[in-house]
C-alpha atoms as a PDB file:
ATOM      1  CA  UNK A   1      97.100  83.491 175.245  1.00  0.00           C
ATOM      2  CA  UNK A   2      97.517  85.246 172.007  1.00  0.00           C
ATOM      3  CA  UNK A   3      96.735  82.474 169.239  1.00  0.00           C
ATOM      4  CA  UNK A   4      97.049  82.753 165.828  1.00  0.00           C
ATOM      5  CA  UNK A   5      95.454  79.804 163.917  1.00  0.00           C
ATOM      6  CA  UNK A   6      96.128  79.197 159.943  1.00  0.00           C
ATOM      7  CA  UNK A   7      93.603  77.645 157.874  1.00  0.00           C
ATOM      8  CA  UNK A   8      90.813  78.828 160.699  1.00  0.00           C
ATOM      9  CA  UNK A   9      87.858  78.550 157.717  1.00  0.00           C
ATOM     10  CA  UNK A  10      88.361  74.881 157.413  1.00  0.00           C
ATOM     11  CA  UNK A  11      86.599  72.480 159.281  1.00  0.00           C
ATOM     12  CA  UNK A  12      89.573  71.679 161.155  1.00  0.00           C
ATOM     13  CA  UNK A  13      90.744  75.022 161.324  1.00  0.00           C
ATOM     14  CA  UNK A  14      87.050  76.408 162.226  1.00  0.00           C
ATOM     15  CA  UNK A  15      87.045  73.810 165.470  1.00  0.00           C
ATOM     16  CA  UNK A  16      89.972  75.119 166.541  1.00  0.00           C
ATOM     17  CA  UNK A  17      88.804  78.541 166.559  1.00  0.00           C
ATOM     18  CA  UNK A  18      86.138  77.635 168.474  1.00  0.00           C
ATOM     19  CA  UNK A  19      88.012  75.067 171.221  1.00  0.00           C
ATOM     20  CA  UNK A  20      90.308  78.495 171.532  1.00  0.00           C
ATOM     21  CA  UNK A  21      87.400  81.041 171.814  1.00  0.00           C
ATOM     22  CA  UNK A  22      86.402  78.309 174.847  1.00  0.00           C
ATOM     23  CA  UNK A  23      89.174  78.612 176.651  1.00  0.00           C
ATOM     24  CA  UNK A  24      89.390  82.403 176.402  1.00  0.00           C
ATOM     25  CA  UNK A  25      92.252  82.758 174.372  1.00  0.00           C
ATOM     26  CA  UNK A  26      92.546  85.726 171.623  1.00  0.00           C
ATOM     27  CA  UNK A  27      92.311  84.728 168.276  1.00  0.00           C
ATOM     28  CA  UNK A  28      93.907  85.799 165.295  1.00  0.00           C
ATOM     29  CA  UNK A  29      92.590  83.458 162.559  1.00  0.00           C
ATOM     30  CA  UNK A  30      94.797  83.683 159.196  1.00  0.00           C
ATOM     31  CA  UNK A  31      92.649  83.847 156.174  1.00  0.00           C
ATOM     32  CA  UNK A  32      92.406  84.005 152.434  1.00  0.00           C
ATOM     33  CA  UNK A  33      88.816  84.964 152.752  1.00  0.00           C
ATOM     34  CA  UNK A  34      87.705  87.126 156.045  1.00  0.00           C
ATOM     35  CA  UNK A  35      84.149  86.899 154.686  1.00  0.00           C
ATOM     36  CA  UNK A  36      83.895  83.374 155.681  1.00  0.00           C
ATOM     37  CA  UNK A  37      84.446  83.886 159.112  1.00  0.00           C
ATOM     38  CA  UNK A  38      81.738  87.175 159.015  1.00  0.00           C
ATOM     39  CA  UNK A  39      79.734  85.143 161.941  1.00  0.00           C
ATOM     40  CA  UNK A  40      83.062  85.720 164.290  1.00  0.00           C
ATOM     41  CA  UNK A  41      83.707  88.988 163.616  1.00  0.00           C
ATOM     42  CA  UNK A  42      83.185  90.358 166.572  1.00  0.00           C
ATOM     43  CA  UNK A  43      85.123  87.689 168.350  1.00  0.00           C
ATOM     44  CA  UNK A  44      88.380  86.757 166.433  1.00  0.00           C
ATOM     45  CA  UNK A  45      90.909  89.105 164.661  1.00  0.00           C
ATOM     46  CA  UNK A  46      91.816  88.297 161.060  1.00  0.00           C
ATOM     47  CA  UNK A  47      94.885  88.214 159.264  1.00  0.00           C
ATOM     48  CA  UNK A  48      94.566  88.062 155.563  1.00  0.00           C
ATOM     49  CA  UNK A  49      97.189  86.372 152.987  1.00  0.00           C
ATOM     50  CA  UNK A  50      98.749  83.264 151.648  1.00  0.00           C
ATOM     51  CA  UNK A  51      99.551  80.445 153.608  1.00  0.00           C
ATOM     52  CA  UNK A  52     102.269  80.006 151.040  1.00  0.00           C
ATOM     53  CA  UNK A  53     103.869  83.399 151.688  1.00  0.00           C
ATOM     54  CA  UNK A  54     106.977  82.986 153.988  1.00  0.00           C
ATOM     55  CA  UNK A  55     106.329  87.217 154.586  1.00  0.00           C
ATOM     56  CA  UNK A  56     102.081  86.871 155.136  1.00  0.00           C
ATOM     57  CA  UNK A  57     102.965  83.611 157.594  1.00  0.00           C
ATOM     58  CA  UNK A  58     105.697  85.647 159.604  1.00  0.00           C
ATOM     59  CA  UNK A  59     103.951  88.696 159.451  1.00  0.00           C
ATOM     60  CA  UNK A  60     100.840  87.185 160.813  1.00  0.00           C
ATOM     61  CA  UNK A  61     103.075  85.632 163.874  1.00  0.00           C
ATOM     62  CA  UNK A  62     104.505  88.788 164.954  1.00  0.00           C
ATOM     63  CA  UNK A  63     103.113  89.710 168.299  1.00  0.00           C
ATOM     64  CA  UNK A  64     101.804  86.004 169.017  1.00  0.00           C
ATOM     65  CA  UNK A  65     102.222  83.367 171.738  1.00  0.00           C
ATOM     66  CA  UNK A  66     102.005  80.289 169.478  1.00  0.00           C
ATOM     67  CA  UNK A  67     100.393  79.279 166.265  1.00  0.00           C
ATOM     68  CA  UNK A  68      97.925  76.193 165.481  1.00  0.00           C
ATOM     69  CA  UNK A  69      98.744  75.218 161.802  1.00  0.00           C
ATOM     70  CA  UNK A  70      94.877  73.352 160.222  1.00  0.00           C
ATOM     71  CA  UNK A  71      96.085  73.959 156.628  1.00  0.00           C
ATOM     72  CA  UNK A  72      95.385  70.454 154.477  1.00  0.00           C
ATOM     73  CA  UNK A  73      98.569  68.698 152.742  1.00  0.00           C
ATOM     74  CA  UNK A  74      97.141  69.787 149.806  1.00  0.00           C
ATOM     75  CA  UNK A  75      98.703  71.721 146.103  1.00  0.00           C
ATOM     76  CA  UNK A  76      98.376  74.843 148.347  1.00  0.00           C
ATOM     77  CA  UNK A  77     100.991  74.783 151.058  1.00  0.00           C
ATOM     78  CA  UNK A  78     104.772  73.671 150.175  1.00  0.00           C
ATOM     79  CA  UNK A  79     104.903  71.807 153.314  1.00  0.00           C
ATOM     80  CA  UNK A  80     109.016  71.803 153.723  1.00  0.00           C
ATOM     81  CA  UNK A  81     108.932  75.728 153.389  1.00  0.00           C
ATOM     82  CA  UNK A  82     105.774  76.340 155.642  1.00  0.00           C
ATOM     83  CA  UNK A  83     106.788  74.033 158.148  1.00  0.00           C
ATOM     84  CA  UNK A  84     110.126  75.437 159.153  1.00  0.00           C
ATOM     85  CA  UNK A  85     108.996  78.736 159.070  1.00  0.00           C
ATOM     86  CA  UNK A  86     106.400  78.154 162.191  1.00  0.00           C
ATOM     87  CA  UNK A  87     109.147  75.933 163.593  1.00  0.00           C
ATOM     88  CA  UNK A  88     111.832  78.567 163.521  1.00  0.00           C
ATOM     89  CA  UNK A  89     109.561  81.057 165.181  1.00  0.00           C
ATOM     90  CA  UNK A  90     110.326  80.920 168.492  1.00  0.00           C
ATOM     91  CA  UNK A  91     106.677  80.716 168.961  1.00  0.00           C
ATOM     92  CA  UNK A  92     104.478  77.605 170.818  1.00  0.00           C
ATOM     93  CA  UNK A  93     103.653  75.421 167.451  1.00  0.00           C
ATOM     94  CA  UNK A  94     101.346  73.027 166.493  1.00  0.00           C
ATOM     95  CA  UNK A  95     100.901  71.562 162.938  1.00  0.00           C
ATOM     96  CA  UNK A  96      97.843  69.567 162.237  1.00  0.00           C
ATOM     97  CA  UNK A  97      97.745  67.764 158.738  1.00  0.00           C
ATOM     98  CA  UNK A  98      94.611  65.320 158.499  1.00  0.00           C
ATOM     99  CA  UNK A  99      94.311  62.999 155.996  1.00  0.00           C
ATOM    100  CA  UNK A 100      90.973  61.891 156.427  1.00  0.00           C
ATOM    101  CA  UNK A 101      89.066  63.407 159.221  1.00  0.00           C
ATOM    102  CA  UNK A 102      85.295  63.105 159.300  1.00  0.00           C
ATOM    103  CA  UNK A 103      82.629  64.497 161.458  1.00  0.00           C
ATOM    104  CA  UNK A 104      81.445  60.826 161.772  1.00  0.00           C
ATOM    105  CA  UNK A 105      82.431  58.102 164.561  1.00  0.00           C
ATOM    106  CA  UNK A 106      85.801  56.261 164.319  1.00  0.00           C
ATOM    107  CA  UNK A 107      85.926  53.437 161.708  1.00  0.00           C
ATOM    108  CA  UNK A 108      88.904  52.218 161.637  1.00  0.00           C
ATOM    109  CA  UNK A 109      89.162  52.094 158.097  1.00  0.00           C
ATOM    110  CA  UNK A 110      91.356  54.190 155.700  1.00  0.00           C
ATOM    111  CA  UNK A 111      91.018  53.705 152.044  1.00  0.00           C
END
């Protein structure tokens, strides 16, 4: 499958990559900053732009199965915008917006 993943240098983002790499699916991974996935090179394609750009986003989706959306619900990504543009793809879509995650066991507790 031809899987393009946003947000791929985040640690949610970055597992993804890897779970997909796993499972022998090609990788696009949609960056600001290719140098921070140098130690993939050789095993993912990049896509370079803004997460925030309707024409980097859709460009970046042209010629791909489905899309895996780790961007955080941060100041950087107007989520209304973003989300209907992955949604009115015609692509396989997932959106993943954690809150909290940790590397750490389950607590239970949320602050």
């Amino acid at each position: 499958m031809k899987l393009l993943i946003l947000g791929a240098t985040g640690p949610t983002g970055r597992h993804a990559v890897d779970l997909a790499l796993r499972a022998g699916d090609s990788v696009t991974a949609f960056v600001r900053n290719p140098a921070a996935l140098d130690d993939l090179a050789d095993q993912v394609s990049l896509a370079t732009g803004d997460a925030t750009s309707h024409r980097d986003v859709s460009a970046a989706m042209a010629g791909q199965d489905a899309v895996v959306a780790a961007l955080g619900r941060g100041r950087s990504v107007v989520a209304d915008d973003f989300d209907e543009s992955i949604r009115s793809s015609g692509l396989d879509w997932t959106l993943v917006y954690p809150t909290r995650l940790t590397h750490g066991p389950a607590s239970g507790i949320s602050d």
